[in-house]
N, C-alpha and C. Protein backbone atom coordinates (compact mmCIF):
# COMPACT_ATOMS: atom_id res chain seq x y z
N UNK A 1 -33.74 5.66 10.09
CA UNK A 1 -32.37 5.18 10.28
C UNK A 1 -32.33 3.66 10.15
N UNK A 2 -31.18 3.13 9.35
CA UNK A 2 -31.43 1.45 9.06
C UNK A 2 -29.79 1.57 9.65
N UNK A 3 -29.33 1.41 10.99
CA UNK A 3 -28.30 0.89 11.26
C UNK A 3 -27.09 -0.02 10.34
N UNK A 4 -28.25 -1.29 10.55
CA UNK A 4 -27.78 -2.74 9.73
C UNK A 4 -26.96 -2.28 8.22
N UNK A 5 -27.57 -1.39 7.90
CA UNK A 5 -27.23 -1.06 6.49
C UNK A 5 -25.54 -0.47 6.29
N UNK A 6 -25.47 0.45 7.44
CA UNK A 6 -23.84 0.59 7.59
C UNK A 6 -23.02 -0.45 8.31
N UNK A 7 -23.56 -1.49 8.18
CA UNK A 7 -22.80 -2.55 8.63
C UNK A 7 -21.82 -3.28 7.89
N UNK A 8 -20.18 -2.96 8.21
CA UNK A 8 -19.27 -3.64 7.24
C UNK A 8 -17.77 -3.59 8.06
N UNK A 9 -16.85 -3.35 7.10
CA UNK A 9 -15.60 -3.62 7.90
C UNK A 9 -15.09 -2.14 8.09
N UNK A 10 -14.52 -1.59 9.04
CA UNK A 10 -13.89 -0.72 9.28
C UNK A 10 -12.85 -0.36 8.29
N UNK A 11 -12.56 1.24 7.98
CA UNK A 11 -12.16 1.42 6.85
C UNK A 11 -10.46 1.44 6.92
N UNK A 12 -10.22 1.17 7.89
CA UNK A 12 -8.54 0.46 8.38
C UNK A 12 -8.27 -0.73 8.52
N UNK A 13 -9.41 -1.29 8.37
CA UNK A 13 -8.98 -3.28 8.32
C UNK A 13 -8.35 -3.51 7.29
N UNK A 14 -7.19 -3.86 7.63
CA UNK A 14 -6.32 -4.46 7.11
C UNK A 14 -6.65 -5.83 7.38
N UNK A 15 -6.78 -6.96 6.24
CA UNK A 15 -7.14 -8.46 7.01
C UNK A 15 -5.83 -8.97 7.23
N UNK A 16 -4.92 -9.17 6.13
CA UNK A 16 -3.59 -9.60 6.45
C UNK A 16 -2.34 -8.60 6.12
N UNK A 17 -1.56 -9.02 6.85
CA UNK A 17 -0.53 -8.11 7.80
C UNK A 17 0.90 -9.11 7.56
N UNK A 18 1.93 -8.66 6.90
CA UNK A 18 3.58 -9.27 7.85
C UNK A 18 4.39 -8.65 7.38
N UNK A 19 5.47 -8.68 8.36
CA UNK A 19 6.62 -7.57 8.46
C UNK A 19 7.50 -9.12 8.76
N UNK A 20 8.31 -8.99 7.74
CA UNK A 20 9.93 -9.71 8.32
C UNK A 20 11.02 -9.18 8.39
N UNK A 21 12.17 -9.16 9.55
CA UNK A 21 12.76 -8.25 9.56
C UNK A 21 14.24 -9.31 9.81
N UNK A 22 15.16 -9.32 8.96
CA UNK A 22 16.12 -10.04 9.62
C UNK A 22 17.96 -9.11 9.04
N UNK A 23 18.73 -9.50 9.89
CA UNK A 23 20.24 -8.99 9.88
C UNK A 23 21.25 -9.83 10.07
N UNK A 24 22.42 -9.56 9.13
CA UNK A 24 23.39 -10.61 9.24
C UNK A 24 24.77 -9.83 9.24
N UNK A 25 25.25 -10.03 10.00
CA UNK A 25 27.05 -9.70 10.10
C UNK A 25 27.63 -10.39 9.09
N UNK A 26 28.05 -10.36 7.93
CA UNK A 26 28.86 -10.69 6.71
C UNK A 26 30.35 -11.05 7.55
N UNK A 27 30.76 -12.43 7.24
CA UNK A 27 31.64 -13.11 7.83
C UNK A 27 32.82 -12.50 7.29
N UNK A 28 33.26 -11.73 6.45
CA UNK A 28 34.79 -10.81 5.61
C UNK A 28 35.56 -10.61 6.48
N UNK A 29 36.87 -10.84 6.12
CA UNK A 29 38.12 -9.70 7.32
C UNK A 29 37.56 -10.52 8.19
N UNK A 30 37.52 -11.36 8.53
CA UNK A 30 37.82 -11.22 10.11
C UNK A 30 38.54 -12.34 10.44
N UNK A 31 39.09 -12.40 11.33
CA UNK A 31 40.52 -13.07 11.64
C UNK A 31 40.11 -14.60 10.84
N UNK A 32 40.99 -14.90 10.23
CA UNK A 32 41.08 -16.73 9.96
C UNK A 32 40.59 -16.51 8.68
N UNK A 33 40.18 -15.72 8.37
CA UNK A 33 39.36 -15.80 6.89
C UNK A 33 40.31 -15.38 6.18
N UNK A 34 39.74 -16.08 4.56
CA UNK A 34 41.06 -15.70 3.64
C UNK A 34 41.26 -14.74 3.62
N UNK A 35 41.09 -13.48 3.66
CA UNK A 35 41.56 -12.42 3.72
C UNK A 35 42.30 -11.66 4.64
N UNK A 36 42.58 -12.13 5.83
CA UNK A 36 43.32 -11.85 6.71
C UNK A 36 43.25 -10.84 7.08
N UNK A 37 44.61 -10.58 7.59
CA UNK A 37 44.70 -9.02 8.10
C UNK A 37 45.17 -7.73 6.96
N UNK A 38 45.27 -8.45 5.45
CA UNK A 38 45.35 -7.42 4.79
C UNK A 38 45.06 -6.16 4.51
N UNK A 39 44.92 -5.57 3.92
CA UNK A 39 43.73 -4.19 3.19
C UNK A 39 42.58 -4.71 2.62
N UNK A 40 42.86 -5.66 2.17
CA UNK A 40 41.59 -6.19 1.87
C UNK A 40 40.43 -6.55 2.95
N UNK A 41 41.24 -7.62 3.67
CA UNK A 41 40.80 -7.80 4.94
C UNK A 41 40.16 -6.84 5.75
N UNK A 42 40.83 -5.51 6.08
CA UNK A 42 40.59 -4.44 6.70
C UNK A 42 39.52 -3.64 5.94
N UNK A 43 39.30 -3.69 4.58
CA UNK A 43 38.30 -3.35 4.06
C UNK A 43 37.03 -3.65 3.97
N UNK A 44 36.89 -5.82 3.95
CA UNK A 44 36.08 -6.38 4.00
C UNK A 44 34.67 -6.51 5.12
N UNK A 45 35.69 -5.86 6.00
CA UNK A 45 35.17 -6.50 8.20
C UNK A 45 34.38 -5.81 8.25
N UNK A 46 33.79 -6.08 9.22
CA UNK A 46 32.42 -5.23 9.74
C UNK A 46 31.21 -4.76 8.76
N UNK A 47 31.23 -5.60 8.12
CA UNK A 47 29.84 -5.11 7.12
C UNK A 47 29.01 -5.72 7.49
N UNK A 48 27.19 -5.35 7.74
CA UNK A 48 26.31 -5.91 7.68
C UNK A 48 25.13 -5.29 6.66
N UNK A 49 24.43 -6.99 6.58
CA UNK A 49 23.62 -6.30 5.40
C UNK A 49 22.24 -6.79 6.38
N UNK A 50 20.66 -5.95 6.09
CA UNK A 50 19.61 -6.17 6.66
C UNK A 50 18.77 -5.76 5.54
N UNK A 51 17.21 -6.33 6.33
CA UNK A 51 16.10 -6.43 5.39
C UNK A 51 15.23 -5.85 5.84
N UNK A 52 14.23 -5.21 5.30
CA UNK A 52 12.36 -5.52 5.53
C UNK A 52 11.59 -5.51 4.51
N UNK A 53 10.73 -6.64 4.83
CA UNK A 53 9.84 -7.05 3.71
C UNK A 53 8.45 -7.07 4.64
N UNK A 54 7.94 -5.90 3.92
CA UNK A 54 6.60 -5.70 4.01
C UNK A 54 5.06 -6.54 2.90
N UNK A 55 4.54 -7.24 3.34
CA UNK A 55 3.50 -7.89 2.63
C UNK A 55 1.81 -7.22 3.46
N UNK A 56 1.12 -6.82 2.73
CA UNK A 56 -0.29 -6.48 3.32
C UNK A 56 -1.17 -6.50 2.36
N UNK A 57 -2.36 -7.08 2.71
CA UNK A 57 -3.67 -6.87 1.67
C UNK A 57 -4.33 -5.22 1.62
N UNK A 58 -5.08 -5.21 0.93
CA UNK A 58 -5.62 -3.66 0.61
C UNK A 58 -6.44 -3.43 1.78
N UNK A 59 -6.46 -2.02 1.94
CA UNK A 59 -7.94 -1.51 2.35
C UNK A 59 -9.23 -1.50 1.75
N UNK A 60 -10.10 -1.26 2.62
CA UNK A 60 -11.66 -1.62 1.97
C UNK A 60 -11.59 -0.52 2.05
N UNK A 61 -12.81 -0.56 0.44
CA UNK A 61 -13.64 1.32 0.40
C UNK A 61 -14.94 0.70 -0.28
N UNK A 62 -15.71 1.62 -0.27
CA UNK A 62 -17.10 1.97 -0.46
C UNK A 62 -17.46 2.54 -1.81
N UNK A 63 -18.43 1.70 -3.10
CA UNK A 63 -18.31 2.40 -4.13
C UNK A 63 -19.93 3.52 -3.71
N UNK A 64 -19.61 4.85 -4.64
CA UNK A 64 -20.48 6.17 -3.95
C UNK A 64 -20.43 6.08 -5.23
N UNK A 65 -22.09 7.31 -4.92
CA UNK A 65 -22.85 8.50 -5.71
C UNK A 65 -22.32 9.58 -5.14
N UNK A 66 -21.92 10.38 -6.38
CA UNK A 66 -21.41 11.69 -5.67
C UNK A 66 -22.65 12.86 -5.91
N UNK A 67 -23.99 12.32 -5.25
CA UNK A 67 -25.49 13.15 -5.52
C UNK A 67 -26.01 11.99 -4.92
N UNK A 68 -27.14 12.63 -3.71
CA UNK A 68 -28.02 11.58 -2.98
C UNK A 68 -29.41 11.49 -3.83
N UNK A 69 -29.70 10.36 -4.54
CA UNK A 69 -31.00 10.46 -4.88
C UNK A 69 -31.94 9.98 -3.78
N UNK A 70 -32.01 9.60 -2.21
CA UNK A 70 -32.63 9.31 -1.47
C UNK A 70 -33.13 10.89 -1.13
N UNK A 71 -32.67 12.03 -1.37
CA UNK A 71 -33.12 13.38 -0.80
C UNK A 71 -33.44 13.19 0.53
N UNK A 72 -32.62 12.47 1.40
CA UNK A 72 -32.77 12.70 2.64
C UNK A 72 -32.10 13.97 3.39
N UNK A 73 -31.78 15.16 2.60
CA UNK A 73 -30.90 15.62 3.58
C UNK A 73 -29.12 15.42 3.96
N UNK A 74 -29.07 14.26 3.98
CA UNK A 74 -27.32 13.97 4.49
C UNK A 74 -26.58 14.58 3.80
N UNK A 75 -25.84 15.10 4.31
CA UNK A 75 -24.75 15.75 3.11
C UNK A 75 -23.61 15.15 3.44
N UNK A 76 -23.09 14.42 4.53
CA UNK A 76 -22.28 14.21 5.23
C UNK A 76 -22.17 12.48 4.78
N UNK A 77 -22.69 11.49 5.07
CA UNK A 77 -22.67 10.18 4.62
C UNK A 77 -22.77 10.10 3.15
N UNK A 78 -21.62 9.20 2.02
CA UNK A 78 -21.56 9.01 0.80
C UNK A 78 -22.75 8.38 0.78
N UNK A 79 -23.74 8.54 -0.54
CA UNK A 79 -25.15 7.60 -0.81
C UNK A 79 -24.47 6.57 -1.93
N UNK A 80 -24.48 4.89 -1.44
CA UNK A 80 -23.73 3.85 -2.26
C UNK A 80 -24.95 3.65 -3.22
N UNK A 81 -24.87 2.98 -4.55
CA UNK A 81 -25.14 2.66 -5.81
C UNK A 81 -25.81 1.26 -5.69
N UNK A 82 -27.13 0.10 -5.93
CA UNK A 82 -27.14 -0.68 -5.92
C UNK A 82 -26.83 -1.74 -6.87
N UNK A 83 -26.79 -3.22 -6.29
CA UNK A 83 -25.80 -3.70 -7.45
C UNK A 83 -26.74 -3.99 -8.57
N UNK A 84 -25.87 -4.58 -9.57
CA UNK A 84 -26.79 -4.72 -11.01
C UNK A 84 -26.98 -6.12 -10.94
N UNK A 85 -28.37 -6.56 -10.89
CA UNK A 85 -28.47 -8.28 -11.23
C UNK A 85 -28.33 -8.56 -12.34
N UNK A 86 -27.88 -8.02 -13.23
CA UNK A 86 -27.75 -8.25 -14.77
C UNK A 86 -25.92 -8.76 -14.71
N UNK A 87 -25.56 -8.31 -13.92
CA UNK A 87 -24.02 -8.10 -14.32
C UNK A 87 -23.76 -9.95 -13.55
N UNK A 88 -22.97 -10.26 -14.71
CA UNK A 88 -22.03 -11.68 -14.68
C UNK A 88 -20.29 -11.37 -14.63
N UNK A 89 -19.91 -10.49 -14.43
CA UNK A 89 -18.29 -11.00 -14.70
C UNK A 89 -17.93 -10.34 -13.63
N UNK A 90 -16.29 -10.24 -13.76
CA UNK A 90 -15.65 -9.94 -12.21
C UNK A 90 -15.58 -8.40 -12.16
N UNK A 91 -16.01 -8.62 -10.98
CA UNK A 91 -16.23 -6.90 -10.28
C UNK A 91 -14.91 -6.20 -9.95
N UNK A 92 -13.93 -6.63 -9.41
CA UNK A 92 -12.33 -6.03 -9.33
C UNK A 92 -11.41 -6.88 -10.61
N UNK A 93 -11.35 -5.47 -11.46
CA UNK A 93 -10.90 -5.86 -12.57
C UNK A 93 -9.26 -5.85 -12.20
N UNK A 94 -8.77 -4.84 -11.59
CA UNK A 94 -7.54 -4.62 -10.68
C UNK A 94 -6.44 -4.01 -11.43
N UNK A 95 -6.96 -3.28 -12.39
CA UNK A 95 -5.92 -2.47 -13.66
C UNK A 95 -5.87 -1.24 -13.13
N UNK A 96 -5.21 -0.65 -13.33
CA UNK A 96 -5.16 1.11 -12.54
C UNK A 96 -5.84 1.77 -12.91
N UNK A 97 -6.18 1.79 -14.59
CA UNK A 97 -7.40 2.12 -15.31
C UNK A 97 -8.69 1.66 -14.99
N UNK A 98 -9.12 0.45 -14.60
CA UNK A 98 -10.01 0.11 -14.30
C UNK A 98 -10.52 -0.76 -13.11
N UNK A 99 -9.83 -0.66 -11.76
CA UNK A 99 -9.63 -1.49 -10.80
C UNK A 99 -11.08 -2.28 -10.72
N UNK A 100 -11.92 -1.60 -10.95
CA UNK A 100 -13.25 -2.13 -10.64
C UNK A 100 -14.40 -1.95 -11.82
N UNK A 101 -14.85 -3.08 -11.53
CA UNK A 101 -16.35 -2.63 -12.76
C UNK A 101 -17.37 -1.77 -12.47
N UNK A 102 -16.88 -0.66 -13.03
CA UNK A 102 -18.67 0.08 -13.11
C UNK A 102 -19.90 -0.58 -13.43
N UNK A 103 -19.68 -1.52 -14.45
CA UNK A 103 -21.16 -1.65 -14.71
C UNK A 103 -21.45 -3.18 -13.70
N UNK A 104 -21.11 -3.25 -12.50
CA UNK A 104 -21.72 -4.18 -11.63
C UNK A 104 -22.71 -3.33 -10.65
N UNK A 105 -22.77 -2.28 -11.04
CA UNK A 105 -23.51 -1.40 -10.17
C UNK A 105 -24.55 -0.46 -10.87
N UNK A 106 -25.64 -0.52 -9.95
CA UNK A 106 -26.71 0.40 -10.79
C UNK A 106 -27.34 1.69 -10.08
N UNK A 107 -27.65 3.13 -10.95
CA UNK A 107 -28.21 3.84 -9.49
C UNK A 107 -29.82 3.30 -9.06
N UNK A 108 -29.84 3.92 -8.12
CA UNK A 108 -30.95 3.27 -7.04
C UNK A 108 -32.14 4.42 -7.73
N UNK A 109 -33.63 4.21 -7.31
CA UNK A 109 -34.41 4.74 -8.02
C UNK A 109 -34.71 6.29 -6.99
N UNK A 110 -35.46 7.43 -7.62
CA UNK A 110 -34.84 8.55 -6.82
C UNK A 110 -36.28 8.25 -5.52
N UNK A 111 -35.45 8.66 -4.26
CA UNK A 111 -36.37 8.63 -3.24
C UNK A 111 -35.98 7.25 -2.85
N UNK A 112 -34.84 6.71 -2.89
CA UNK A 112 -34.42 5.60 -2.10
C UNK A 112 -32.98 4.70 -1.67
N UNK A 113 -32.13 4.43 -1.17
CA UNK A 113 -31.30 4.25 -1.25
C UNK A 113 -30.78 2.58 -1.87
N UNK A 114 -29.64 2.75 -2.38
CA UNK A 114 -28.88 1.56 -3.00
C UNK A 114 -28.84 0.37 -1.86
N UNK A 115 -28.89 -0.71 -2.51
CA UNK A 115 -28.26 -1.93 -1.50
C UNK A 115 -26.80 -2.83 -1.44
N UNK A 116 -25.85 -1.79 -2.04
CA UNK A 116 -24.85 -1.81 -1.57
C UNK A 116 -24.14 -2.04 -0.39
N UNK A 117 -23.38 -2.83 0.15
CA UNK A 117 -22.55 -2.17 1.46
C UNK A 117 -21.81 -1.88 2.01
N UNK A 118 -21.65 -1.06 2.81
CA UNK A 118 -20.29 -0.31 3.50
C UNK A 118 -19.47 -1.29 3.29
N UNK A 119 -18.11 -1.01 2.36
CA UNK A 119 -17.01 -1.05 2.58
C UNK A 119 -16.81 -2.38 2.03
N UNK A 120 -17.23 -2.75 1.35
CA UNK A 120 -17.59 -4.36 0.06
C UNK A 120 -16.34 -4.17 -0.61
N UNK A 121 -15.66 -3.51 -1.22
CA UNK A 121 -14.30 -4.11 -1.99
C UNK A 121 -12.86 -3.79 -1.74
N UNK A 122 -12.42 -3.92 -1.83
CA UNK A 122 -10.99 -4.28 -1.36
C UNK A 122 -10.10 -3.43 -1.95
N UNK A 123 -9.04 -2.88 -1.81
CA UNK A 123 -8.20 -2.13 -3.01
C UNK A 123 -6.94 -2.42 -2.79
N UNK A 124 -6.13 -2.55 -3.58
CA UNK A 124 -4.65 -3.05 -4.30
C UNK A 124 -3.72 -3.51 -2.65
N UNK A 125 -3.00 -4.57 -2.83
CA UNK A 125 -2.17 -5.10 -1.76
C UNK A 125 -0.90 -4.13 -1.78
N UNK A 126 -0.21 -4.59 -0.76
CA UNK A 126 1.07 -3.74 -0.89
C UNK A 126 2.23 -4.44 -0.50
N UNK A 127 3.36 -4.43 -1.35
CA UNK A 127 4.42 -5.26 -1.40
C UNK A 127 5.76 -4.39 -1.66
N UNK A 128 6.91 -4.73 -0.40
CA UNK A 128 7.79 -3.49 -0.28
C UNK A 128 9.06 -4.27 0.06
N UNK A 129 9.98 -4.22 -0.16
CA UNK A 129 11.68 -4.83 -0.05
C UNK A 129 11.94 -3.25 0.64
N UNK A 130 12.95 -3.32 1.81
CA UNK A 130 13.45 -2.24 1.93
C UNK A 130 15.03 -3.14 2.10
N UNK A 131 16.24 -2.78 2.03
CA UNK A 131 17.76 -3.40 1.88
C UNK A 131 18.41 -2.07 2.70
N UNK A 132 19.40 -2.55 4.03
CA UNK A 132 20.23 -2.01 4.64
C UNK A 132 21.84 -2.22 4.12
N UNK A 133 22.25 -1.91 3.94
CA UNK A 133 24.05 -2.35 3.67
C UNK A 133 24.98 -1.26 4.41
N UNK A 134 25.58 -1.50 5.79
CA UNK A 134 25.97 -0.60 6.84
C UNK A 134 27.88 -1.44 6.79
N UNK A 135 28.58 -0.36 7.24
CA UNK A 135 30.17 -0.80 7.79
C UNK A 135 30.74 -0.09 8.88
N UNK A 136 31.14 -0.88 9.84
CA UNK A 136 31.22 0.16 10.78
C UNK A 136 33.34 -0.09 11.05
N UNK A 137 33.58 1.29 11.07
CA UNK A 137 34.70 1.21 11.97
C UNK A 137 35.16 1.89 13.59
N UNK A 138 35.86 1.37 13.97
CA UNK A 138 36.59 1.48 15.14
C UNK A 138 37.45 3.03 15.74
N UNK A 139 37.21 3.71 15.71
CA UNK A 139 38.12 4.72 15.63
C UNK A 139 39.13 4.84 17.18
N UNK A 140 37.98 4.81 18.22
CA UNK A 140 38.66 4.86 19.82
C UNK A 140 38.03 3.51 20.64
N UNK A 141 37.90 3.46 21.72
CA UNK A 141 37.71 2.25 22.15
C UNK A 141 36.22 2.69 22.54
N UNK A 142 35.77 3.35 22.51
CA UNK A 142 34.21 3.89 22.72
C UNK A 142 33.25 4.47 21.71
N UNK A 143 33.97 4.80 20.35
CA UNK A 143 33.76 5.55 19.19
C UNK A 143 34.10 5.11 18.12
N UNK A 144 33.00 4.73 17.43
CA UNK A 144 32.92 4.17 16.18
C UNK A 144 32.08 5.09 15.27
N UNK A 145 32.66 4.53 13.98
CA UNK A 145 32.08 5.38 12.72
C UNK A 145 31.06 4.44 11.72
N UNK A 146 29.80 4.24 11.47
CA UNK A 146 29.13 4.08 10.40
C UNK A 146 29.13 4.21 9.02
N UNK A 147 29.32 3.84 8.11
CA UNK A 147 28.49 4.37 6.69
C UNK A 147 27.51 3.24 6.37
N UNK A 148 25.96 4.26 6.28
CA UNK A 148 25.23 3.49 5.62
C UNK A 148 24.53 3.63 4.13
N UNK A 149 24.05 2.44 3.77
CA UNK A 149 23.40 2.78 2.16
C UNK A 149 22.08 2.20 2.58
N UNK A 150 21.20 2.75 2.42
CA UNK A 150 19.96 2.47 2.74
C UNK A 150 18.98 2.84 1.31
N UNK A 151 18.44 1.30 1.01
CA UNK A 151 17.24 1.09 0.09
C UNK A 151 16.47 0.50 0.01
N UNK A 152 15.27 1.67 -0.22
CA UNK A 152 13.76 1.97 0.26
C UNK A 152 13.03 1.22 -1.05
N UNK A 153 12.32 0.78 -1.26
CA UNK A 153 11.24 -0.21 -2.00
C UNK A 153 12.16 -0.64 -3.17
N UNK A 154 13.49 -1.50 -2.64
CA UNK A 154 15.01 -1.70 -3.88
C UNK A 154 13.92 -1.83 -5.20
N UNK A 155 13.45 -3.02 -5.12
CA UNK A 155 12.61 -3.83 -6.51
C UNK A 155 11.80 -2.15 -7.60
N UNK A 156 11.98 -1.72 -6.57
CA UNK A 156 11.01 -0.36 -7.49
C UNK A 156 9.07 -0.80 -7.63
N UNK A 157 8.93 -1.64 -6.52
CA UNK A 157 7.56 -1.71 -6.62
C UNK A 157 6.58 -1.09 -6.62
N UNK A 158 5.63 -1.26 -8.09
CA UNK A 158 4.48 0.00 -7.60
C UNK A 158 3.65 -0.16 -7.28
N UNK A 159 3.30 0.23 -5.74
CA UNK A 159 1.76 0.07 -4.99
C UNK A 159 0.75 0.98 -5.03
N UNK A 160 -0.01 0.50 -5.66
CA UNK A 160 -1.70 1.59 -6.42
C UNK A 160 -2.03 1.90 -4.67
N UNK A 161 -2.86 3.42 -5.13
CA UNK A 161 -3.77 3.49 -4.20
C UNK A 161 -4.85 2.65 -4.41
N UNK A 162 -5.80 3.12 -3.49
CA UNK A 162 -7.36 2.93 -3.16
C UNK A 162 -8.16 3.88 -4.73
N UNK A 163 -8.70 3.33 -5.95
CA UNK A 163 -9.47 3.59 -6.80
C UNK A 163 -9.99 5.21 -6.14
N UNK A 164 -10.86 5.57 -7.67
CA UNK A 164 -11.54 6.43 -7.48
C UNK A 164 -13.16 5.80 -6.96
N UNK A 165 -13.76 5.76 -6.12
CA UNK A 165 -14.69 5.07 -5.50
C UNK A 165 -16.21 5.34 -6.08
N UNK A 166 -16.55 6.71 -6.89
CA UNK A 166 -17.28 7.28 -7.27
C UNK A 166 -17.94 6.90 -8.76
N UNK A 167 -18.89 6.14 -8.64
CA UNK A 167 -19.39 5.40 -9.53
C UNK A 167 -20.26 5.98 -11.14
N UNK A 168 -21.24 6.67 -9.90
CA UNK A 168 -22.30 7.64 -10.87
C UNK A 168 -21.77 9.01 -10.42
N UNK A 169 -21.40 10.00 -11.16
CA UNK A 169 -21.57 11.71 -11.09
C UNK A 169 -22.87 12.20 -10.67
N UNK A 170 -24.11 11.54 -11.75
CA UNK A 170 -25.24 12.05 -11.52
C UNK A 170 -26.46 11.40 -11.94
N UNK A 171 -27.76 12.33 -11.86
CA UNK A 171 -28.58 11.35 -12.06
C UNK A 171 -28.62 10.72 -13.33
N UNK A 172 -28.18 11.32 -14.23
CA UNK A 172 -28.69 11.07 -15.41
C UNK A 172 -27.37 10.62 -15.85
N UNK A 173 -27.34 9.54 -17.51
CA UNK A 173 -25.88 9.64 -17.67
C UNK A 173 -25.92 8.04 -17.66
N UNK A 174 -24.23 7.49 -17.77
CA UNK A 174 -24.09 6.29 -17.88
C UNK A 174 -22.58 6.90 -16.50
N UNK A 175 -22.04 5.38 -16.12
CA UNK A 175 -21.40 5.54 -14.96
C UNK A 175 -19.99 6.54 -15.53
N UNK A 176 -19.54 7.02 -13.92
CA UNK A 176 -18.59 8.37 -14.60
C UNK A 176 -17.54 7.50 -15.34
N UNK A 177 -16.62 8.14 -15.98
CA UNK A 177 -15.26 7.90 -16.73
C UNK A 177 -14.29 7.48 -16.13
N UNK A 178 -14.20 8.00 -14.48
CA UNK A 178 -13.27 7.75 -13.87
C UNK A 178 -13.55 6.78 -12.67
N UNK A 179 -14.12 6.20 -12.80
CA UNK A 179 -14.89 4.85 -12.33
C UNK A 179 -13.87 3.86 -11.84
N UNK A 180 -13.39 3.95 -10.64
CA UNK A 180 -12.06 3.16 -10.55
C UNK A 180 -10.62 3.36 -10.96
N UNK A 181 -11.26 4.22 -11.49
CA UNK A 181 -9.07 4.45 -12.00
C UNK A 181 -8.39 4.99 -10.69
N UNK A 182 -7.11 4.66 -10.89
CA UNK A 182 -6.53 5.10 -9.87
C UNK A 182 -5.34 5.64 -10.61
N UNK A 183 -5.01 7.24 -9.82
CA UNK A 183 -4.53 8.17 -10.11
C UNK A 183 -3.00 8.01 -9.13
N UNK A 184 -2.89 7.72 -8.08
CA UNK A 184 -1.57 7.82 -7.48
C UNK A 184 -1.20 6.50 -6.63
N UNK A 185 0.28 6.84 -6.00
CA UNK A 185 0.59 5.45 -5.46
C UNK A 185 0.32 5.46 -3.94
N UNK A 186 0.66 4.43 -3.33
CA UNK A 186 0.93 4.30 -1.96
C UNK A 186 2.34 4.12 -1.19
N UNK A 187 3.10 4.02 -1.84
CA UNK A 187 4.41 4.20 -1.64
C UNK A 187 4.79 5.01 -2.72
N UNK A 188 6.28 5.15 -2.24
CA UNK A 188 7.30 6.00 -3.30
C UNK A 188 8.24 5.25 -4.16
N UNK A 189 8.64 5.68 -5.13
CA UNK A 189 9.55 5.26 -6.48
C UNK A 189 10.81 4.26 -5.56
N UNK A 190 12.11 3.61 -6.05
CA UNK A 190 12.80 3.29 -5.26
C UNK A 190 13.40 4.62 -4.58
N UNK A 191 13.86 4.79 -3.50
CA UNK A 191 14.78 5.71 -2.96
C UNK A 191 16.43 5.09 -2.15
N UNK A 192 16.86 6.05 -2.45
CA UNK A 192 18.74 5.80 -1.98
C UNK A 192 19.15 6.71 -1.07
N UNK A 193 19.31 6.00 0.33
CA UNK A 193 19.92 7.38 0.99
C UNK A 193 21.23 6.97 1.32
N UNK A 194 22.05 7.70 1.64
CA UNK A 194 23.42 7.53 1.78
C UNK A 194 24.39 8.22 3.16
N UNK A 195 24.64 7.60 4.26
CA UNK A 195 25.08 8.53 5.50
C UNK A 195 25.97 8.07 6.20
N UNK A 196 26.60 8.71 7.16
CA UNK A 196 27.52 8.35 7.82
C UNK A 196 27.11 8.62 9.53
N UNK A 197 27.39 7.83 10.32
CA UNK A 197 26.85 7.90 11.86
C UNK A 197 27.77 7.72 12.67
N UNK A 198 28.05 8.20 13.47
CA UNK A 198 29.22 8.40 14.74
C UNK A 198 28.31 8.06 16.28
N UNK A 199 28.50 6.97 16.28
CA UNK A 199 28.47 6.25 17.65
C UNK A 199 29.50 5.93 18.72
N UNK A 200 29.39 6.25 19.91
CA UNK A 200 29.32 6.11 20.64
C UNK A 200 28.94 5.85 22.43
């Protein structure tokens, strides 16, 4: 057992993190303003519009052999790939096709493990607009009515998952095909929901 060797960042570290969240009552309709007490006026009032803007760096993952050439037994712990001292260029290429370089990595010789380590690269940040636009009216002196429009990632941003992590298939061979690509997102397409809420 080499402890030291699984030594890295937890596979939920997130390093950076922010949420901003802010709301504004839209000044329309309301008394003194050009619009007065018209229909217009009465149309304009009570609107507010709100935000959240989500910013976060990626999660860490671990590039694997999906076959232990250490033959220790484990079936349970991924066996990582060691790196290539040959390799000069950048290791997170960050394309969906190719987030990462395969060939910065080499397999390890059989009967020993890679010197790779837990949880060494990083995968795709995540960047999210969500937009509130709400109006509320008055109906009784305790009971009010809502309509809201609520939109979910407005910009239509697309946030990659975490790569395919799996470097070598097997022993033999050159690194797999799917060596980093990444197949799905981490959020969803934009979405529009549309409702009405009765408060009181």
């Amino acid at each position: 057992m080499r402890p030291n060797a699984d030594y890295g960042r937890a596979s939920f570290d997130v390093r950076h993190s922010g949420v901003i969240q802010g709301s504004y009552d839209l000044p329309l309709g309301r008394p003194g303003s050009p619009l007065g007490k018209s229909w217009r006026g009465w149309l304009a009032a009570n609107w507010q519009v709100s935000g959240i803007v989500t910013l976060q760096s990626g999660l860490p993952f671990t590039p694997q052999l999906s076959y232990n050439p250490s033959n220790d037994g484990d079936t349970r712990n991924p066996v990582r790939p060691s790196w290539n001292p040959n390799f000069n260029g950048k290791v997170i290429m960050g394309g969906p096709n190719e987030y990462f370089s395969a060939l910065a990595f080499i397999q390890p010789l059989a009967g020993t493990y890679g010197n790779v380590g837990r949880n060494i690269l990083e995968g795709p940040s995540l960047r999210q607009f969500d937009l509130a636009l709400a109006k509320r009216w008055s109906l009784w002196e305790r009971v009010k009515l809502q309509f809201r429009s609520d939109f979910f990632n407005l910009f239509n941003h697309t946030n990659l998952n975490t790569p395919n992590p799996v470097v070598y298939a097997g022993a033999t061979g050159g690194p797999s095909p799917t060596a980093g690509v990444i197949t799905s997102t981490a959020t969803t397409s934009r979405q529009v929901q549309l409702g009405l809420k009765l408060l009181w």
